[in-house]
PDB file of N, CA and C in Angstrom:
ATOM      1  N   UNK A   1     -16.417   9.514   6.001  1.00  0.00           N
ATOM      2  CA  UNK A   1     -17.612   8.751   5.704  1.00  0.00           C
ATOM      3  C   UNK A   1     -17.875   8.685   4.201  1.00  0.00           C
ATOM      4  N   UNK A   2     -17.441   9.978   3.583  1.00  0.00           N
ATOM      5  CA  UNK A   2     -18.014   9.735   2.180  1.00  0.00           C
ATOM      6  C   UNK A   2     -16.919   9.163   1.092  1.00  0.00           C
ATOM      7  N   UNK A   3     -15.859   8.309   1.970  1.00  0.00           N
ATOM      8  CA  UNK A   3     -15.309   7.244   1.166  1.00  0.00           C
ATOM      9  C   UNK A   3     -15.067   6.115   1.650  1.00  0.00           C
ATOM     10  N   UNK A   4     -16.045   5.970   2.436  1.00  0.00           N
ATOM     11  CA  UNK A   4     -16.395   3.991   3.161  1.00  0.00           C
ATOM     12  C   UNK A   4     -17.522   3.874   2.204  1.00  0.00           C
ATOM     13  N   UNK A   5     -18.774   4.283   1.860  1.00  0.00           N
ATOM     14  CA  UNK A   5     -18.930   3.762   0.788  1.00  0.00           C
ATOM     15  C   UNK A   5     -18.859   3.145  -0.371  1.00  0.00           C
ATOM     16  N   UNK A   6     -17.979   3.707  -1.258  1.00  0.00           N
ATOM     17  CA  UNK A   6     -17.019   3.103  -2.654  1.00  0.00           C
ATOM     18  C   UNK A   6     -16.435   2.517  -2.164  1.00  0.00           C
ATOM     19  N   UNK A   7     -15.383   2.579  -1.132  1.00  0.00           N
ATOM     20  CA  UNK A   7     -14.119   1.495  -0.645  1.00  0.00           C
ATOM     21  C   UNK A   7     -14.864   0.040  -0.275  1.00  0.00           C
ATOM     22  N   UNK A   8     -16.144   0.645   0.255  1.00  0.00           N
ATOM     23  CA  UNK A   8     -17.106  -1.359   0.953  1.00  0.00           C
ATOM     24  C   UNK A   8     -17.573  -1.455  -0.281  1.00  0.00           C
ATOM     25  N   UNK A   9     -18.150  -0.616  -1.651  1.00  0.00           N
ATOM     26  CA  UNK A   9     -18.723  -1.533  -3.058  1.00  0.00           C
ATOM     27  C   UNK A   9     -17.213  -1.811  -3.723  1.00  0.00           C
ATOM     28  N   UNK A  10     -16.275  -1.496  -3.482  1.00  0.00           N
ATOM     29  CA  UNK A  10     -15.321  -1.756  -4.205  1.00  0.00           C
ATOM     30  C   UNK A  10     -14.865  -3.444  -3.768  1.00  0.00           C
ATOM     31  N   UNK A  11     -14.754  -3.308  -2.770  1.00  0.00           N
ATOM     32  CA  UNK A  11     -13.939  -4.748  -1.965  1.00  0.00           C
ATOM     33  C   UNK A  11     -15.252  -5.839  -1.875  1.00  0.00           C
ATOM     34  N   UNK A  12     -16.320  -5.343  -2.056  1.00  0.00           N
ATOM     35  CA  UNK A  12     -17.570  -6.390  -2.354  1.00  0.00           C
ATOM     36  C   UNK A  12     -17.300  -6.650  -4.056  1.00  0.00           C
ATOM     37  N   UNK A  13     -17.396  -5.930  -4.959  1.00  0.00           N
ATOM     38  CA  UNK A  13     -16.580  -6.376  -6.372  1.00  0.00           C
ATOM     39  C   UNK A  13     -15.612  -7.557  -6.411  1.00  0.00           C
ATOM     40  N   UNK A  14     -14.483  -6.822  -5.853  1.00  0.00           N
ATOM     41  CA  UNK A  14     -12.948  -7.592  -5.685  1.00  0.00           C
ATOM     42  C   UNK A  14     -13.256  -8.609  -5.548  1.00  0.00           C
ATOM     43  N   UNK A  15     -14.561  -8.785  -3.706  1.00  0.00           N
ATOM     44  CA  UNK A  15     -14.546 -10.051  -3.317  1.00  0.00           C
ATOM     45  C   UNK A  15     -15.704 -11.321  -4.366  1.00  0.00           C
ATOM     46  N   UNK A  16     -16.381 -10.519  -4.965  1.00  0.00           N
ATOM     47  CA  UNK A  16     -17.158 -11.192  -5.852  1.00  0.00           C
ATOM     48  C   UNK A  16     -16.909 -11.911  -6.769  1.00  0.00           C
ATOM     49  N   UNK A  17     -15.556 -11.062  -7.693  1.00  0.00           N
ATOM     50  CA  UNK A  17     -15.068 -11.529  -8.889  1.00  0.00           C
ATOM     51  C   UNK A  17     -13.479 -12.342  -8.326  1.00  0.00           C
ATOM     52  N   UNK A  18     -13.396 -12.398  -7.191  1.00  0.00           N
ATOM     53  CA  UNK A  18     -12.029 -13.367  -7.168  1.00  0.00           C
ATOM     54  C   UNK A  18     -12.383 -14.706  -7.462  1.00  0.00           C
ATOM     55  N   UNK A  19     -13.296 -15.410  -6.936  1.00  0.00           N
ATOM     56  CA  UNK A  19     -13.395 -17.116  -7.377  1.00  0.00           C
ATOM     57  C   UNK A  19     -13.369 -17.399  -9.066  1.00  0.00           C
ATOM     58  N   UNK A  20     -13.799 -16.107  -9.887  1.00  0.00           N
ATOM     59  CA  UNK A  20     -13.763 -16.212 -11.342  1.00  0.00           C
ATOM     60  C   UNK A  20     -12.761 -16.075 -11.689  1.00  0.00           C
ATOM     61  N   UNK A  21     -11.756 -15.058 -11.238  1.00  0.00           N
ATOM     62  CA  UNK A  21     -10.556 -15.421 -11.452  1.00  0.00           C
ATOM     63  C   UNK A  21      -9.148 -15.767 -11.196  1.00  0.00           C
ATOM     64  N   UNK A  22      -9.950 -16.685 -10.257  1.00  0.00           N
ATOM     65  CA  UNK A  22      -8.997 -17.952  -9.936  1.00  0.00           C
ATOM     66  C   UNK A  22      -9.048 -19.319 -10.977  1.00  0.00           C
ATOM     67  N   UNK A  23     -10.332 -18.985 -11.433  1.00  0.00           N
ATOM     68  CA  UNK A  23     -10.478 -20.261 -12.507  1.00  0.00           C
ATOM     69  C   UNK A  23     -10.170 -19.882 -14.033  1.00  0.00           C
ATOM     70  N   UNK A  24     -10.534 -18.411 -14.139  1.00  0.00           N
ATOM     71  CA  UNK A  24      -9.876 -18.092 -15.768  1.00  0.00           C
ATOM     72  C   UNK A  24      -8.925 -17.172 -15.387  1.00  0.00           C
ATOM     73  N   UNK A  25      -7.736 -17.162 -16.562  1.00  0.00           N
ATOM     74  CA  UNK A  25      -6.913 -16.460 -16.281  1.00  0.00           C
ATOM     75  C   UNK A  25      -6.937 -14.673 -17.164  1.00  0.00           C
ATOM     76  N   UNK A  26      -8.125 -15.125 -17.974  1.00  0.00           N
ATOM     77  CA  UNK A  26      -8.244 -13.535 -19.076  1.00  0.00           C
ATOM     78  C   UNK A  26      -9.092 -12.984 -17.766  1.00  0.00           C
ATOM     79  N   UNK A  27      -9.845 -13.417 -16.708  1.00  0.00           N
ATOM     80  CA  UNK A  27     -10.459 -12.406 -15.910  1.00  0.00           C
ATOM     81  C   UNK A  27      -9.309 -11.859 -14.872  1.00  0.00           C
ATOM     82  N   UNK A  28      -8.470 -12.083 -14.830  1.00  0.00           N
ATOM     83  CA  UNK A  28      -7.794 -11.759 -13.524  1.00  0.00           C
ATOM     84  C   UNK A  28      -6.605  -9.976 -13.777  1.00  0.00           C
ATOM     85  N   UNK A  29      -7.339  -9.815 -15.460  1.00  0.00           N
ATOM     86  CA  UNK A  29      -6.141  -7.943 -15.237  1.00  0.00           C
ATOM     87  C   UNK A  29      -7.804  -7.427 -14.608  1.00  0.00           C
ATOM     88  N   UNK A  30      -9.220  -7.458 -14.280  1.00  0.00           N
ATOM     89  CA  UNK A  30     -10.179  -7.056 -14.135  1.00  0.00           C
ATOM     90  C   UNK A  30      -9.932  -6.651 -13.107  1.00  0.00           C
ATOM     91  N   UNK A  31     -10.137  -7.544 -12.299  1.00  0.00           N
ATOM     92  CA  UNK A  31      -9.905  -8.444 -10.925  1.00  0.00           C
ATOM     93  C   UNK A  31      -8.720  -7.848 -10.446  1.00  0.00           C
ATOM     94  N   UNK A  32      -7.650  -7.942 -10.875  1.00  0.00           N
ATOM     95  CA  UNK A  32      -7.043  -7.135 -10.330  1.00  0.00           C
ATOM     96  C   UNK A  32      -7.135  -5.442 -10.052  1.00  0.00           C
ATOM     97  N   UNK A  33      -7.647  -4.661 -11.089  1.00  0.00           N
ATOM     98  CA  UNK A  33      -7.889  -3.176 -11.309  1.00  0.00           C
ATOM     99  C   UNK A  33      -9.043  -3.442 -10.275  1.00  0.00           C
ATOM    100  N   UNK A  34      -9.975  -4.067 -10.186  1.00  0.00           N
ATOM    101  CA  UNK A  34     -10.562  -3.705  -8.660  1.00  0.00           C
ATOM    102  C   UNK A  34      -9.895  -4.091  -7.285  1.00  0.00           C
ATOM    103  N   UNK A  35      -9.190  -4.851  -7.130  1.00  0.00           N
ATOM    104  CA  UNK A  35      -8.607  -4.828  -6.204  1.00  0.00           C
ATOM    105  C   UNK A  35      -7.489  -3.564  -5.569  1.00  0.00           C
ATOM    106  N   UNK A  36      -6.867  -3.105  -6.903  1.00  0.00           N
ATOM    107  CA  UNK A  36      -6.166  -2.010  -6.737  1.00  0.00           C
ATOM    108  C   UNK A  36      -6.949  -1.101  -6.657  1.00  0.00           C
ATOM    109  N   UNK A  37      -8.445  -0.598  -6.965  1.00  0.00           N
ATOM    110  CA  UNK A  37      -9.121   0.663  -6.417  1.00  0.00           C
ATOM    111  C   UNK A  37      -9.541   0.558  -4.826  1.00  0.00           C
ATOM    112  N   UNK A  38     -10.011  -0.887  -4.845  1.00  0.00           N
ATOM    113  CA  UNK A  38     -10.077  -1.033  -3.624  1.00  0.00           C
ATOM    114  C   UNK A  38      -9.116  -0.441  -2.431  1.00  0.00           C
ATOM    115  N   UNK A  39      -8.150  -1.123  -2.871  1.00  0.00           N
ATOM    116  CA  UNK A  39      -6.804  -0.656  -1.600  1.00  0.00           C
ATOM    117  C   UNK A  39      -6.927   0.671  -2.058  1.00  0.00           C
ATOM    118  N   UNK A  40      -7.004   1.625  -2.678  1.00  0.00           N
ATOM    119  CA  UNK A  40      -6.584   3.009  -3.133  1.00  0.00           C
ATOM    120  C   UNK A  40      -7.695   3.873  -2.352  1.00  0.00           C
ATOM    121  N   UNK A  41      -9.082   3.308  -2.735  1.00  0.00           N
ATOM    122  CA  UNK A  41     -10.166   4.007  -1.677  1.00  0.00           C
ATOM    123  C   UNK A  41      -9.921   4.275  -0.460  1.00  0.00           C
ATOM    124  N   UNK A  42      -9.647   2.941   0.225  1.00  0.00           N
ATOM    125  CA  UNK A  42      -9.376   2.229   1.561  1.00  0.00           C
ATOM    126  C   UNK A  42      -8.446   3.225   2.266  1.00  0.00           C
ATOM    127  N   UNK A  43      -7.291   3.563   1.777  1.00  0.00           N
ATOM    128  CA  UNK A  43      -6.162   4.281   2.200  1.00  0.00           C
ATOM    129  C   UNK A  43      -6.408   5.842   1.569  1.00  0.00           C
ATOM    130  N   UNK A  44      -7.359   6.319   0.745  1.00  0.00           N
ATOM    131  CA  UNK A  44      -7.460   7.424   0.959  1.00  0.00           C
ATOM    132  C   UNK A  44      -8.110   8.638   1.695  1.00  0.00           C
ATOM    133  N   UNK A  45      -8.523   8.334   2.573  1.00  0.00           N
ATOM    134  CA  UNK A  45      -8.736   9.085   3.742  1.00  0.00           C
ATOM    135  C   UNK A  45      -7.510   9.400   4.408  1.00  0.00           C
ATOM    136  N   UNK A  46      -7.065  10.870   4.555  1.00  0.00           N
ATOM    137  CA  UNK A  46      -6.319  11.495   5.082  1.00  0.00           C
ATOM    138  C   UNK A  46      -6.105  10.705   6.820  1.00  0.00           C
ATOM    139  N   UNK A  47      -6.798  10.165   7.349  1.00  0.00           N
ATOM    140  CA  UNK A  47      -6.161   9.656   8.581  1.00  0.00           C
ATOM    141  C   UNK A  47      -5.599   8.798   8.444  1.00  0.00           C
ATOM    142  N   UNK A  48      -5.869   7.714   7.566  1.00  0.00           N
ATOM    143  CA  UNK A  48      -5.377   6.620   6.998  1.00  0.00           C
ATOM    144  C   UNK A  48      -3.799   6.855   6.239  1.00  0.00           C
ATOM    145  N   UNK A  49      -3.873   8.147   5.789  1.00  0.00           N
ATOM    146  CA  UNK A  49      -2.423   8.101   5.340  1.00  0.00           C
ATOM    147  C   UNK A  49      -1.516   8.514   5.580  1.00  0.00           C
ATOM    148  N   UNK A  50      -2.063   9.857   7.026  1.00  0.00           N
ATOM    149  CA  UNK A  50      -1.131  10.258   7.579  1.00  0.00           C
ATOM    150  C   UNK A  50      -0.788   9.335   8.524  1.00  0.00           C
ATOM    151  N   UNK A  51      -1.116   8.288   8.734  1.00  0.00           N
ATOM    152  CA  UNK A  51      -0.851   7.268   9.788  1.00  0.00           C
ATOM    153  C   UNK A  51       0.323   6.206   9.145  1.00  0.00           C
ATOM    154  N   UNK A  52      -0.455   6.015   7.884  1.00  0.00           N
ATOM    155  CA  UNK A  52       1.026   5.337   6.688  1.00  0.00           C
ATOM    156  C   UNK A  52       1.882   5.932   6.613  1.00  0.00           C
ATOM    157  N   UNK A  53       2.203   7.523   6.396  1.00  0.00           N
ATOM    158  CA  UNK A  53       3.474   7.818   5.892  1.00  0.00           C
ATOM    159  C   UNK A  53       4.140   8.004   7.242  1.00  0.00           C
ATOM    160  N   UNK A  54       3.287   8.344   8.542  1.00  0.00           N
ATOM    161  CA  UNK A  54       4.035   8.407   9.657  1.00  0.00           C
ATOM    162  C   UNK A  54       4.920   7.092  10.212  1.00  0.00           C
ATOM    163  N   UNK A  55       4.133   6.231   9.952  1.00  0.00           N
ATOM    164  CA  UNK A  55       4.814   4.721  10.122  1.00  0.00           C
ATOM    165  C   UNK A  55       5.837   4.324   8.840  1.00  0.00           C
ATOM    166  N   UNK A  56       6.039   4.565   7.908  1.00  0.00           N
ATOM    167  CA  UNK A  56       6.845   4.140   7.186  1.00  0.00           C
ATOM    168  C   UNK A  56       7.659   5.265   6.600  1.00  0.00           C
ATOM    169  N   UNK A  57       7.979   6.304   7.498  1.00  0.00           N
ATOM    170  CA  UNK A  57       8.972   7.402   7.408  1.00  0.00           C
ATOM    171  C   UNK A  57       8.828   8.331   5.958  1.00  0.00           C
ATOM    172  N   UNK A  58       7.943   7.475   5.230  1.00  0.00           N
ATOM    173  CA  UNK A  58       8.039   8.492   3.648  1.00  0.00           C
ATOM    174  C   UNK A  58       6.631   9.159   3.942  1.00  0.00           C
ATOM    175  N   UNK A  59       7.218  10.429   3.469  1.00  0.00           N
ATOM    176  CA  UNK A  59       5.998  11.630   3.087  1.00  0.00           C
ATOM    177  C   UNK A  59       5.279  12.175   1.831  1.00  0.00           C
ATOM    178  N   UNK A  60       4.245  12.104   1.764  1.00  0.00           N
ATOM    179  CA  UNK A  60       3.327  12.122   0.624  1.00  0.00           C
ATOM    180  C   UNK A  60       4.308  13.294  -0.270  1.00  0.00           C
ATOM    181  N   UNK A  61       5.115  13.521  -1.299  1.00  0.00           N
ATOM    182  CA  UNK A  61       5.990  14.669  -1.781  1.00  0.00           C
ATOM    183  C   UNK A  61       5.299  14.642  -3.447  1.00  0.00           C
ATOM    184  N   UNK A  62       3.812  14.881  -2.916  1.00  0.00           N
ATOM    185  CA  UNK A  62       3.465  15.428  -4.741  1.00  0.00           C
ATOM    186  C   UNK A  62       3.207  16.669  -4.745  1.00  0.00           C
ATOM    187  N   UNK A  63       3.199  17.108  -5.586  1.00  0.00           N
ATOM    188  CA  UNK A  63       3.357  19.058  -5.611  1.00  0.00           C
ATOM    189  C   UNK A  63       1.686  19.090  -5.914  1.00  0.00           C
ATOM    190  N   UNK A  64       1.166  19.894  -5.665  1.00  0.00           N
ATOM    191  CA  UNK A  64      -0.344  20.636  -6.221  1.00  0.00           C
ATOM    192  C   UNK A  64       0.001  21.329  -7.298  1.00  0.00           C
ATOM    193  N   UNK A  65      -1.170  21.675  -8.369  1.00  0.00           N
ATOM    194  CA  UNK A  65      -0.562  21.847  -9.577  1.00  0.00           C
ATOM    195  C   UNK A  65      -0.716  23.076  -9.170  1.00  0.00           C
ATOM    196  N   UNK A  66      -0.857  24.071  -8.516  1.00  0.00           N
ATOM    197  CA  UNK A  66      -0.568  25.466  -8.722  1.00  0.00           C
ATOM    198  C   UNK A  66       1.350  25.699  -8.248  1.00  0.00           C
ATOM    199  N   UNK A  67       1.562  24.628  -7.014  1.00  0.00           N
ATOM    200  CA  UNK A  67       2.877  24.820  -7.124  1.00  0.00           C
ATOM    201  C   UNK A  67       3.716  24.111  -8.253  1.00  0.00           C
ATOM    202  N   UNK A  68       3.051  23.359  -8.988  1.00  0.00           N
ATOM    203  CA  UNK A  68       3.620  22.943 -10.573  1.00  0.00           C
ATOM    204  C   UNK A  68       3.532  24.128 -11.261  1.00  0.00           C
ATOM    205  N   UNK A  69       2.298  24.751 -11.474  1.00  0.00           N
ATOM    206  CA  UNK A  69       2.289  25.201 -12.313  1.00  0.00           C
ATOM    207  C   UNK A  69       3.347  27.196 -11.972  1.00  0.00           C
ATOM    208  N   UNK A  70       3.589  27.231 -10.817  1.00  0.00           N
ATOM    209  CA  UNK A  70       4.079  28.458 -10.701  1.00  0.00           C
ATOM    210  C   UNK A  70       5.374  28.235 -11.160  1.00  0.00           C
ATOM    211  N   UNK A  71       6.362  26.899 -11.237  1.00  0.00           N
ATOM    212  CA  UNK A  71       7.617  26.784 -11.227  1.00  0.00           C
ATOM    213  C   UNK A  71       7.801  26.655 -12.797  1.00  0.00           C
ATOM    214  N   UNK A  72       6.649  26.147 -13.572  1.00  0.00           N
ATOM    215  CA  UNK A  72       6.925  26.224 -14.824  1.00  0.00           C
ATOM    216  C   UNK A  72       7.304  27.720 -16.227  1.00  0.00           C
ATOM    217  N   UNK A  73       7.934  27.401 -16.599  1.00  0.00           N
ATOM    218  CA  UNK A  73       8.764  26.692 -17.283  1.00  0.00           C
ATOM    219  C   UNK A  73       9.549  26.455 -16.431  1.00  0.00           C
ATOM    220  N   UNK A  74      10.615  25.325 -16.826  1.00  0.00           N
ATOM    221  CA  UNK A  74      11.673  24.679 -15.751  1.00  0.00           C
ATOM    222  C   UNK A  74      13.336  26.209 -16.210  1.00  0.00           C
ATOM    223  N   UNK A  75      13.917  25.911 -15.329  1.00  0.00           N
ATOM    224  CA  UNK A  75      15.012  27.363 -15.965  1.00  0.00           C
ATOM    225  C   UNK A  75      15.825  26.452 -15.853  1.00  0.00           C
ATOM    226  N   UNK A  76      16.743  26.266 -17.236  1.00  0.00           N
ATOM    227  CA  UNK A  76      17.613  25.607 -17.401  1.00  0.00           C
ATOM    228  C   UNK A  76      19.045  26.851 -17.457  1.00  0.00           C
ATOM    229  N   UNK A  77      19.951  26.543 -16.779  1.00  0.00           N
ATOM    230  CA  UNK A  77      21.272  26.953 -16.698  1.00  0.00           C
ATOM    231  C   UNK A  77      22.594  26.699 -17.581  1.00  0.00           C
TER     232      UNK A  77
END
């Protein structure tokens, strides 16, 4: 719940500022960066993405920085 909020003001943005830039072309890197938070909100809810990576075989493979940070320094051979 507490990211359907931002994700519905985000895609009300997107949907606000698309007819502007369809007609100018300096509005449309804007326009786009909300559209891309949009989708980013949208899909970040953990059901939402374990449902993506289950359907499209790839698995979320980013490290948490404590397991970054335990492996650092890197040991070179």
């Amino acid at each position: 719940m507490i990211f359907l909020v931002p994700a519905i003001l985000l895609w009300a943005v997107a949907l606000w500022r698309a007819p502007a830039a369809m007609r100018d072309k300096r509005k449309r890197p804007l326009s786009s960066a909300f559209i891309a938070l949009a989708i980013a909100m949208t899909i970040k809810p953990v059901d939402i993405a374990s449902a993506l990576d289950d359907a499209l075989g790839v698995h979320n493979s980013q490290l948490s920085a404590s397991t970054w940070l335990e492996s650092w320094p890197p040991i070179r051979s």
